[in-house]
Protein backbone atom coordinates (compact mmCIF):
# COMPACT_ATOMS: atom_id res chain seq x y z
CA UNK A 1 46.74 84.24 112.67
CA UNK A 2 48.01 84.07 108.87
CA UNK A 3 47.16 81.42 107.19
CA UNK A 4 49.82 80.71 104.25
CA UNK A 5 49.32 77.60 101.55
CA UNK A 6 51.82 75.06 102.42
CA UNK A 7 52.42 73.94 98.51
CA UNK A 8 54.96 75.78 96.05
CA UNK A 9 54.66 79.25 95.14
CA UNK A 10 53.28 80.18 98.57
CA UNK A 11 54.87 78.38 101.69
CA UNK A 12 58.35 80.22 101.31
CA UNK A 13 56.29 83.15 102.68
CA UNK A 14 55.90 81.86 105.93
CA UNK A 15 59.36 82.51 107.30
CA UNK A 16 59.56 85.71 105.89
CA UNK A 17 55.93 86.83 107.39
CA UNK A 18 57.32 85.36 110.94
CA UNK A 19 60.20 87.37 111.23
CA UNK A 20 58.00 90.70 110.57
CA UNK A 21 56.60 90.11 113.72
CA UNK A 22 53.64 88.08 112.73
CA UNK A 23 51.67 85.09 114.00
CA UNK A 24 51.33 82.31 110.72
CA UNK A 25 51.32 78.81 109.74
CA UNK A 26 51.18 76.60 106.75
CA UNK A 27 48.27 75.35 106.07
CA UNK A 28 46.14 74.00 102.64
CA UNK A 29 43.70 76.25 101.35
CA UNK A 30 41.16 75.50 98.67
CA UNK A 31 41.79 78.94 97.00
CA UNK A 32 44.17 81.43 97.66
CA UNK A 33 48.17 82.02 99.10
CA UNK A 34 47.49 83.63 101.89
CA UNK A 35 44.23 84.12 104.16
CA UNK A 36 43.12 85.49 107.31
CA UNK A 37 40.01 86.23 109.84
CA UNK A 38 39.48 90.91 109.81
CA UNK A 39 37.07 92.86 111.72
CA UNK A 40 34.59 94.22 109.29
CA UNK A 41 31.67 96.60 109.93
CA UNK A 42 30.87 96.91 114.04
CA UNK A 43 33.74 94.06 114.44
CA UNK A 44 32.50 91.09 112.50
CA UNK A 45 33.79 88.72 111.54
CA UNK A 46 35.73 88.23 107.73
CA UNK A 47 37.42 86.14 105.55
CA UNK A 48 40.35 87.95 103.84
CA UNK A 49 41.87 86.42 100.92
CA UNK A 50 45.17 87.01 98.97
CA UNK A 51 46.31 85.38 95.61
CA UNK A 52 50.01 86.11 95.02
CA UNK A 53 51.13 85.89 91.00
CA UNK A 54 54.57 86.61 90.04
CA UNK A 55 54.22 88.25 86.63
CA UNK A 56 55.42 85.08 84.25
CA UNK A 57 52.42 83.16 86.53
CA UNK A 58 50.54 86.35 85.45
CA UNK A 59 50.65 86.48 81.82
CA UNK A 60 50.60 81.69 81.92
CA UNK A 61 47.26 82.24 84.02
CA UNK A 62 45.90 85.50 82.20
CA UNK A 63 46.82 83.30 78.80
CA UNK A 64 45.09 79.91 79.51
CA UNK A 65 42.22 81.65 81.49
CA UNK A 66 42.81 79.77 84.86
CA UNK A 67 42.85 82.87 86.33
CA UNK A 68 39.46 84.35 85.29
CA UNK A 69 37.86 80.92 84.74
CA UNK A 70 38.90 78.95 88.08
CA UNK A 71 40.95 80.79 90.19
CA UNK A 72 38.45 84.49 90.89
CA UNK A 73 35.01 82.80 90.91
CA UNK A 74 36.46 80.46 93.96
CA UNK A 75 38.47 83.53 95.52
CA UNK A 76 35.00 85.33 95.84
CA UNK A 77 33.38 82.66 97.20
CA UNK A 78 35.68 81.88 100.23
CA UNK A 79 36.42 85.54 101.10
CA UNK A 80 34.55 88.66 101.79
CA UNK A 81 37.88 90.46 100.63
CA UNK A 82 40.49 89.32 98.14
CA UNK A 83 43.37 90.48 96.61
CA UNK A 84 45.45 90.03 93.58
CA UNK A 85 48.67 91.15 94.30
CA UNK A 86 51.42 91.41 90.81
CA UNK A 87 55.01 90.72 91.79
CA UNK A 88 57.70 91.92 89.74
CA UNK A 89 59.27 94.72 88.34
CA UNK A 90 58.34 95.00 84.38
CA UNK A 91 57.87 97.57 81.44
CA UNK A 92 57.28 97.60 78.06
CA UNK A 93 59.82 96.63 75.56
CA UNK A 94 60.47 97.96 71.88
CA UNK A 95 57.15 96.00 70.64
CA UNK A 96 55.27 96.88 73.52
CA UNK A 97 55.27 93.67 75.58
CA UNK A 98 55.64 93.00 78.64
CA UNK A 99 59.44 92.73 80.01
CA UNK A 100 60.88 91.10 83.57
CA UNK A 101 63.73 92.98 85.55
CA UNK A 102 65.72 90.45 86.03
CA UNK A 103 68.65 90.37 89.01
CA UNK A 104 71.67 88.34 87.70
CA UNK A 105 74.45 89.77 90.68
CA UNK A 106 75.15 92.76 92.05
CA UNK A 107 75.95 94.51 89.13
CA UNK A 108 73.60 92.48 86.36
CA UNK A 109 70.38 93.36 85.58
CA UNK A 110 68.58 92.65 82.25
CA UNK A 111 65.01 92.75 81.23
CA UNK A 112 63.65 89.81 80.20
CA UNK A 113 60.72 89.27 77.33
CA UNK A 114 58.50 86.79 79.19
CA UNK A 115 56.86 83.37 77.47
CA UNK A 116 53.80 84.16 76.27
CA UNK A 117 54.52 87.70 74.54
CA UNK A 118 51.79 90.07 76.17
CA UNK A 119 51.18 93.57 75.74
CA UNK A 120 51.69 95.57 78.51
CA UNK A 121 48.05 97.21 76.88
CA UNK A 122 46.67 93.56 77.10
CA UNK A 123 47.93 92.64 80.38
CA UNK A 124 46.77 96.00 81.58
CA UNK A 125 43.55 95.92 80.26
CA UNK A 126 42.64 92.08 81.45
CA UNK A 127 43.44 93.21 84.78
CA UNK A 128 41.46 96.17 85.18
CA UNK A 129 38.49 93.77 84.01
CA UNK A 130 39.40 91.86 87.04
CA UNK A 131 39.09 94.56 89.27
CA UNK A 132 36.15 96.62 88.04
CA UNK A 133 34.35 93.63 86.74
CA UNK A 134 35.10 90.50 88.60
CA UNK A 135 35.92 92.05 92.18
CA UNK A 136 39.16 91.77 92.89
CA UNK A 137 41.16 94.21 94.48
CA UNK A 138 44.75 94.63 93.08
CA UNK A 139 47.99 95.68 94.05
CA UNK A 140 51.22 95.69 92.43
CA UNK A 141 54.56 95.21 94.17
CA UNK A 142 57.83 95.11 92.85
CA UNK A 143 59.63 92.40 94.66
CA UNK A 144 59.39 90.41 97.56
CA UNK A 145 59.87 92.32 100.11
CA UNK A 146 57.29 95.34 99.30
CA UNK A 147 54.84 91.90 98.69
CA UNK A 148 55.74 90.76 102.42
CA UNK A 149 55.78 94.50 103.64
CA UNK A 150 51.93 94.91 101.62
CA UNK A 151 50.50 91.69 103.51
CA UNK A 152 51.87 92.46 106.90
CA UNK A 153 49.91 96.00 106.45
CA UNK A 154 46.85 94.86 105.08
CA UNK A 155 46.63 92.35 107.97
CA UNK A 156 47.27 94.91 110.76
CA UNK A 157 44.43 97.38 109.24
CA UNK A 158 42.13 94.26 109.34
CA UNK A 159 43.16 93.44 112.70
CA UNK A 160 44.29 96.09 114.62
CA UNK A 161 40.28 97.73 114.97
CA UNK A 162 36.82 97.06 113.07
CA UNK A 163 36.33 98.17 109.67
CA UNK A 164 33.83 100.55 110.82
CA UNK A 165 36.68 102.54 113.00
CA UNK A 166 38.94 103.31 110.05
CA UNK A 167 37.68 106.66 109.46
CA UNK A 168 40.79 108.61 107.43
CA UNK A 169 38.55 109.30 104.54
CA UNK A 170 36.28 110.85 106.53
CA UNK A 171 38.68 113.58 107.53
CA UNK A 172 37.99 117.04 105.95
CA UNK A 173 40.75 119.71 104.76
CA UNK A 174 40.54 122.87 106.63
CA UNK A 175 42.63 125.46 104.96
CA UNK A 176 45.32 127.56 106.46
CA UNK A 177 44.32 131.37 107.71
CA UNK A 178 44.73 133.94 109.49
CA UNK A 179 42.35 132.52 112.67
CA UNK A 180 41.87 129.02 113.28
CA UNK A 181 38.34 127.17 112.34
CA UNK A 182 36.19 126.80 115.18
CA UNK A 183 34.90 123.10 116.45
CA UNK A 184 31.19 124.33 115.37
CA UNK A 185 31.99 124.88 112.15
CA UNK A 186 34.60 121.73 111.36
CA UNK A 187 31.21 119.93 112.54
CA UNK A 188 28.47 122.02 110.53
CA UNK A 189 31.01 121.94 107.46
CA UNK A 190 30.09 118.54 107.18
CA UNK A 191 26.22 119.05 107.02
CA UNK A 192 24.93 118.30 103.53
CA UNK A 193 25.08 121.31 101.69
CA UNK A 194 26.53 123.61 103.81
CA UNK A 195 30.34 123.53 103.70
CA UNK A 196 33.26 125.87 105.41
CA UNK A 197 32.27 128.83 104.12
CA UNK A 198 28.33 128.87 104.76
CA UNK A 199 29.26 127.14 108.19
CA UNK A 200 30.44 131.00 109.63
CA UNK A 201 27.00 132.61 109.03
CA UNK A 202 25.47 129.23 110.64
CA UNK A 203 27.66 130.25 113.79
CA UNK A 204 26.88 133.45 114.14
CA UNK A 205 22.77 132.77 113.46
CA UNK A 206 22.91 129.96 116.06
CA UNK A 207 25.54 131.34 118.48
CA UNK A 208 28.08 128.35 118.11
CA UNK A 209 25.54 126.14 119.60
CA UNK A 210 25.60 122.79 118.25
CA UNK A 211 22.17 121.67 120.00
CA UNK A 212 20.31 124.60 118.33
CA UNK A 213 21.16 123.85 115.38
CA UNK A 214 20.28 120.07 115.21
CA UNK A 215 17.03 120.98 116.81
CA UNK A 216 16.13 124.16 114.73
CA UNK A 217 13.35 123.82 111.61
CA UNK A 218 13.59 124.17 108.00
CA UNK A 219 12.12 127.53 107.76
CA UNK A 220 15.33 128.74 110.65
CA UNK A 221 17.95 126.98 108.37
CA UNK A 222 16.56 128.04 105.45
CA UNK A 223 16.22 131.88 106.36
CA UNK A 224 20.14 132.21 107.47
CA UNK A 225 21.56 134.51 105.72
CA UNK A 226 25.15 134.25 103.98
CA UNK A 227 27.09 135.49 100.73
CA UNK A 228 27.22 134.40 97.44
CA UNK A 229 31.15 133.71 95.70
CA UNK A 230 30.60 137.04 94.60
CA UNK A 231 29.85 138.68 98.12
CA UNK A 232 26.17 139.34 97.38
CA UNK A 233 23.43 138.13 99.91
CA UNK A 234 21.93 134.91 99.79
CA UNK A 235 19.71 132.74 102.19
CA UNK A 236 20.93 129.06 102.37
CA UNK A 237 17.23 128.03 100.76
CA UNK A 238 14.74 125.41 101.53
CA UNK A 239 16.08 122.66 99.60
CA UNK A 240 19.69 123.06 101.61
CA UNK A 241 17.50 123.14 104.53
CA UNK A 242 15.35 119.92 104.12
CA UNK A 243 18.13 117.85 103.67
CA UNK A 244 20.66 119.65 106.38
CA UNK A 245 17.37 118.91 108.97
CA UNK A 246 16.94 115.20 107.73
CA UNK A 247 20.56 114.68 108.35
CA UNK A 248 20.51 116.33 112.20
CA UNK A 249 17.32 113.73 112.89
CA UNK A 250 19.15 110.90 111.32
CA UNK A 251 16.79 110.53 108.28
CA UNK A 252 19.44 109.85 105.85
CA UNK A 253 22.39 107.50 105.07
């Protein structure tokens, strides 16, 4: 379930957020546009937050310091996870501040300076302070529709399975060539400072088998034998071996 603030600047998302397919209501939150329940680490349970500014609300908010002052420090406290998402198309005008595409018809479009006369540097820079500083996560959209198409994603990867299950970054790149990578070594290549290349000779010295290699020492890892980048012979070394043997017995994070 969606949860969408029933007063202006945030109920005319419900309808919209509907006919995508998804389950919402109006509702009044204490902070925020738009909130929902996620499945964080191991499926628990968390509070997902979104605060929608247009840009003019942007720079108003940004100006007065509502948005730093009141507006983040109760975001943070209600959610786990918030966003700030930017609506609006905009780029820099002759002096450098900020300016709105606006949509006058089918064939009209201007850019307009917006009250308040920020830098785009300014704006920029308060933002990222925001996000690397305050917490927020931020995401830019330039109308409507890529806002609506944004929340209806971010609410399917919170809800579709637990945080804990999203596991994309965790992929690793195995380069084309002439003879496809083995399933040993896409698992080895993961072992702390071994990697695709060292992971052959740790095939060959353990015969593609997995459970001897978990189980071996560190004097067996650290006595396999491999090549340098210039193709002379090198053992993979004691230090590469404590920590490849602390990772097989679970010993590190």
């Amino acid at each position: 379930m969606i949860l969408v603030d029933r007063r202006i600047g945030s109920k005319d998302l419900l309808a919209p957020l509907i006919k995508l397919g998804l389950d919402a209501e109006l509702t009044e939150l204490s902070f925020g546009d738009v909130a929902f329940e996620g499945k964080g680490q191991h499926n628990t349970s968390v509070d997902i937050g979104i605060e929608l500014k247009c840009l003019p609300d942007l720079i108003s908010s940004l100006r007065t310091g509502r948005l730093a002052g009141h507006q983040m420090p109760g975001l943070l406290k209600t959610y786990e996870y918030t966003w700030l998402v930017i609506e609006g198309t905009w780029r820099p005008d002759r002096k450098g501040e900020v300016a709105l595409l606006r949509n006058r018809g089918w064939h009209s479009r201007t850019w307009q300076p917006l009250h308040g006369r920020m830098t785009v540097s300014e704006m920029e820079k308060q933002v990222l302070t925001l996000e690397l500083c305050g917490g927020l996560h931020v995401r830019y959209t330039n109308n409507r529709r890529a806002t609506l198409e944004f929340i209806s994603t971010l609410f399917r990867w919170w809800t579709d399975k637990s945080m804990s299950k999203h596991q994309s970054h965790l992929a690793v790149h195995v380069p084309q060539g002439f003879s496809p990578i083995s399933d040993f070594r896409q698992v080895v290549s993961r072992f702390p400072g071994i990697g695709l290349k060292t992971s052959l000779a740790v095939e060959r010295h353990f015969h593609a088998s997995l459970d001897r290699a978990c189980t071996a020492d560190v004097d067996e890892w650290a006595a396999i034998e491999t090549k340098d980048d210039k193709g002379k012979p090198r053992r993979v070394g004691i230090k590469v071996a404590e920590g490849v043997v602390k990772f097989c017995r679970g010993e590190t994070r």
